[in-house]
Protein backbone atom coordinates (compact mmCIF):
# COMPACT_ATOMS: atom_id res chain seq x y z
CA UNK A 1 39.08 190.65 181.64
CA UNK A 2 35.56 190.24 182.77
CA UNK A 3 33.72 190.93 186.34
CA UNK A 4 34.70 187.91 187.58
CA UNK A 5 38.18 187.21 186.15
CA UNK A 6 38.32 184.67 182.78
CA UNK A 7 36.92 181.67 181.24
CA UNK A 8 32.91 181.33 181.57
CA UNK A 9 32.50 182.88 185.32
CA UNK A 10 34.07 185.45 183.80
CA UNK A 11 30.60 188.18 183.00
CA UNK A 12 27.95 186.15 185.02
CA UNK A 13 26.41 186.32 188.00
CA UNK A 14 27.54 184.31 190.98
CA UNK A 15 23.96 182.57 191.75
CA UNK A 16 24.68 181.97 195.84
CA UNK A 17 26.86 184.30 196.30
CA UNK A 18 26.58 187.71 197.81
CA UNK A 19 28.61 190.82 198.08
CA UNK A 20 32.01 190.33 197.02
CA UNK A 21 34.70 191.30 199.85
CA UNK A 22 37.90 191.57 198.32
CA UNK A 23 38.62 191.81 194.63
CA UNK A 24 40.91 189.48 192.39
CA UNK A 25 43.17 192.87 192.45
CA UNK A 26 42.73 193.22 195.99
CA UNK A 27 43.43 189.97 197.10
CA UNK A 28 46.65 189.66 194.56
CA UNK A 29 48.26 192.41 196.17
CA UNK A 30 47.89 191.48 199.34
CA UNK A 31 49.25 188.06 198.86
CA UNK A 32 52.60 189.76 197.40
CA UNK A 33 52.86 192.00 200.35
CA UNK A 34 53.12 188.97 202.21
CA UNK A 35 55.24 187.08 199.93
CA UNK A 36 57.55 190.09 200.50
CA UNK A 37 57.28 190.44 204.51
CA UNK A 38 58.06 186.44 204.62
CA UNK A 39 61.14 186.87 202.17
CA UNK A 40 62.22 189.15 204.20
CA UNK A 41 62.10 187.58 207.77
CA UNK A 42 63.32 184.05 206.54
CA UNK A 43 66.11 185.39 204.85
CA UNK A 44 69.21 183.39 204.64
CA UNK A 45 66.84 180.61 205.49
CA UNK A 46 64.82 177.73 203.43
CA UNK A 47 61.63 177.86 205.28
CA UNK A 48 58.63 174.45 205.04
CA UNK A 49 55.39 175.83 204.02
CA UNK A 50 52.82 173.47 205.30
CA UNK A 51 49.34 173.84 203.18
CA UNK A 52 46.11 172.33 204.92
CA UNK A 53 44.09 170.95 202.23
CA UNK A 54 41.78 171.98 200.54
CA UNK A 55 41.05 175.34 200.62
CA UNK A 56 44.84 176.65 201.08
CA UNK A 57 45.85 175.67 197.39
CA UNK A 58 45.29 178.77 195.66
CA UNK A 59 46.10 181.07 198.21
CA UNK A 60 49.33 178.70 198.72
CA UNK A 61 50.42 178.61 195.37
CA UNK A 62 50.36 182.35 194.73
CA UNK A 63 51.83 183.14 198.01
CA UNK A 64 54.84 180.44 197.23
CA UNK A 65 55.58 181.80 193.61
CA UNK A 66 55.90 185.17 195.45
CA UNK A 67 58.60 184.09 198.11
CA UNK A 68 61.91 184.78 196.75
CA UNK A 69 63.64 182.18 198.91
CA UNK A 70 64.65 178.83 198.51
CA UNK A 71 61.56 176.49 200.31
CA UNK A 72 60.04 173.56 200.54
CA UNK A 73 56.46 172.39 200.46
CA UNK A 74 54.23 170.36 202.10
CA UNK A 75 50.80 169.79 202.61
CA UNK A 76 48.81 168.23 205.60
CA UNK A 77 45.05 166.68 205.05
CA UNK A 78 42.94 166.92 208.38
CA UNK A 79 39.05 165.77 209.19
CA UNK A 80 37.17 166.43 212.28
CA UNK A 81 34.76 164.15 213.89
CA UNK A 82 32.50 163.99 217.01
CA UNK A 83 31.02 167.82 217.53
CA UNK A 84 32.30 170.62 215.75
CA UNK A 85 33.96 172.57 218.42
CA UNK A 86 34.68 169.89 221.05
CA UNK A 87 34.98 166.92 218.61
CA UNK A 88 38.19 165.35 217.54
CA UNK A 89 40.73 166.15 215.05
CA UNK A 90 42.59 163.63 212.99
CA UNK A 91 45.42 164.00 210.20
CA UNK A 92 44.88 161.93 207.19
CA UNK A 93 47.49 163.21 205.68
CA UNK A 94 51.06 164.19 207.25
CA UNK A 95 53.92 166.31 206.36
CA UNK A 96 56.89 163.88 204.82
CA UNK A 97 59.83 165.89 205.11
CA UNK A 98 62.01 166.12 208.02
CA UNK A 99 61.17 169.49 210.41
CA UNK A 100 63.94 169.28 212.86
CA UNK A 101 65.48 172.21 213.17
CA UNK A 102 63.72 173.96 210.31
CA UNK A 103 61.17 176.99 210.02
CA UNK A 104 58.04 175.97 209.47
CA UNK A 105 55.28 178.19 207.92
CA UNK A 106 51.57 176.84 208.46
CA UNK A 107 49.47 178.05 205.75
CA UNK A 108 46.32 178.33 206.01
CA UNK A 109 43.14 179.95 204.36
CA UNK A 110 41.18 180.75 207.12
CA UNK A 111 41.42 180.67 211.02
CA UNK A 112 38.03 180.80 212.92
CA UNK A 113 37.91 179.27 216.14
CA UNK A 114 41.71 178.63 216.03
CA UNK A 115 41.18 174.61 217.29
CA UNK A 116 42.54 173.26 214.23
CA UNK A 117 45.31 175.35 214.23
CA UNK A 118 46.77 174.52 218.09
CA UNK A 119 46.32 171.05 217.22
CA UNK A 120 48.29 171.64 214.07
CA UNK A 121 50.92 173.30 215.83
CA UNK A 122 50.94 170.69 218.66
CA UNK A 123 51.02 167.81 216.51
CA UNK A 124 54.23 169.91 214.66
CA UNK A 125 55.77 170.56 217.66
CA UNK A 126 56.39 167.41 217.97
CA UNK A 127 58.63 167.22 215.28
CA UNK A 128 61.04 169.30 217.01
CA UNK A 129 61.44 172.69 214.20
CA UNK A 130 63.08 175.52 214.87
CA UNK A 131 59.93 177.67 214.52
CA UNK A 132 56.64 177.85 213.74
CA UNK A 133 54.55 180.79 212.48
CA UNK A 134 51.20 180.87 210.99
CA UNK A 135 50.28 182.68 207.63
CA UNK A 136 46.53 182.83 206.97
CA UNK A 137 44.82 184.54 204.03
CA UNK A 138 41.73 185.31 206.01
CA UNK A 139 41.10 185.66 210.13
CA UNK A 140 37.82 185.68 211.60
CA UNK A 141 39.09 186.73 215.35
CA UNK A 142 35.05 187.22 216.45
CA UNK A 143 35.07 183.60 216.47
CA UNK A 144 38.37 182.63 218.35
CA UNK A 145 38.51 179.79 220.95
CA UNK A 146 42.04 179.10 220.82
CA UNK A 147 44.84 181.95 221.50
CA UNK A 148 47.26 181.45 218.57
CA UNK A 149 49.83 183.82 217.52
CA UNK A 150 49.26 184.38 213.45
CA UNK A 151 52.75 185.55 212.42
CA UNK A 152 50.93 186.58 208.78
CA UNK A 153 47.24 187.86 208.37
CA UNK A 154 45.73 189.14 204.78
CA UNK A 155 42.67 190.27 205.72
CA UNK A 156 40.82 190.50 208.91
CA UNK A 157 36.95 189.85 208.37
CA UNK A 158 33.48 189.83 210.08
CA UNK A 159 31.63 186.73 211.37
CA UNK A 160 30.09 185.92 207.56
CA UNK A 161 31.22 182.49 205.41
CA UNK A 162 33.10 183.83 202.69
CA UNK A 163 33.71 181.98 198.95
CA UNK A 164 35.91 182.18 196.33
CA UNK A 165 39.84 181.97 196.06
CA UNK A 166 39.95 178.38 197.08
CA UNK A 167 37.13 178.51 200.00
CA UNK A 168 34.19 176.45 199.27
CA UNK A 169 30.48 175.64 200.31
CA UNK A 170 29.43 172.53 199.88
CA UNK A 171 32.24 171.99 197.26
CA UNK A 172 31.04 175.19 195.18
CA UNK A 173 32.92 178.27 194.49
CA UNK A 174 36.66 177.45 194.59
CA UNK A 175 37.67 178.61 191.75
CA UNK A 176 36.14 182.24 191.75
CA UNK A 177 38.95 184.43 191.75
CA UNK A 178 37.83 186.94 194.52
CA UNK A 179 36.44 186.12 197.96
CA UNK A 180 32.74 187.23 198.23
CA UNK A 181 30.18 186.55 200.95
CA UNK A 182 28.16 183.42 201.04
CA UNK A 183 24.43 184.46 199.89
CA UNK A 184 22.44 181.70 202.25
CA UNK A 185 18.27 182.07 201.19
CA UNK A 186 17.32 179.25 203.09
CA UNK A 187 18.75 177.99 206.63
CA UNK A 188 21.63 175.59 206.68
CA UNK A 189 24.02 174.66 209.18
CA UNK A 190 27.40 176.28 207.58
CA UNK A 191 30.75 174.30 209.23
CA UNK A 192 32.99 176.11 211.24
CA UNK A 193 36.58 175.92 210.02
């Protein structure tokens, strides 16, 4: 395998992309160990993952094949509008199954200023499950508006815009298989997630 995993990213260099964080190795194993602490508090139980699109699916889809439980799947599509911090939040797309009286695990990639997620969990609430936790591959706590309980945290990280293992910029850099920093030469405004 090359520096950067397979196919053609595989030996190059990441133009726009800085140091790299957490390795393909690095991030795999950490993803299992959380696979395993989930399997092991849900046991006897069928837990819902609920994925926010987009950048969740990889992180989702390796943490799922991990689970040895019985679960279900769903995935919610949000877009904010208005300002970025006090603007509103509105689900385009909505978890189908029924919730009452199940566990539900949020997953997300990333929680920054935790809005998102306490609307999330509001608007699930609603829905009357037994529980709710929060799983998140990456937490940015420097940057927290909203006090949310995360259940499930891979990695805790510094106030820089990380890439790679399904977080984008500007629609770049999803598929590298590590998480590196975001190498920004000239000023842009980078969204808050």
């Amino acid at each position: 395998m090359g520096k950067y995993g397979f196919g053609p990213l595989a030996d190059a260099p990441i133009e726009g992309t800085g140091k790299i964080l957490f390795s393909e190795e690095v991030v795999q194993t950490r993803v299992e160990e959380l696979a395993k602490e989930i399997t092991k508090d849900y046991e006897g139980e069928e837990p819902v993952l609920i994925g926010v699109l987009r950048g969740v699916v990889v992180f989702m889809a390796d943490l799922m094949r991990s689970i040895d439980l019985d679960l279900q799947i769903e995935f919610m599509e949000i877009t904010h509008y208005g300002e970025e911090t006090d603007g509103g939040i509105e689900v385009l797309r909505d978890s189908l199954t029924e919730l009452k009286g199940k566990h539900v695990i949020i997953v997300e990639d990333i929680v920054d200023t935790g809005l998102t997620l306490r609307y999330l969990v509001e608007h699930l609430q609603a829905k009357e499950p037994a529980s709710i936790k929060i799983c998140t591959l990456l937490d940015k706590p420097v940057r927290r508006m909203a006090g949310i309980p995360i259940g499930y945290v891979g990695f805790e990280i510094p106030d820089e815009f990380l890439v790679g293992y399904g977080l984008d910029y500007m629609g770049k850099f999803r598929n590298l298989p590590h998480l590196a920093i975001l190498n920004r030469t000239e000023p842009k405004a980078v969204p808050q997630r």
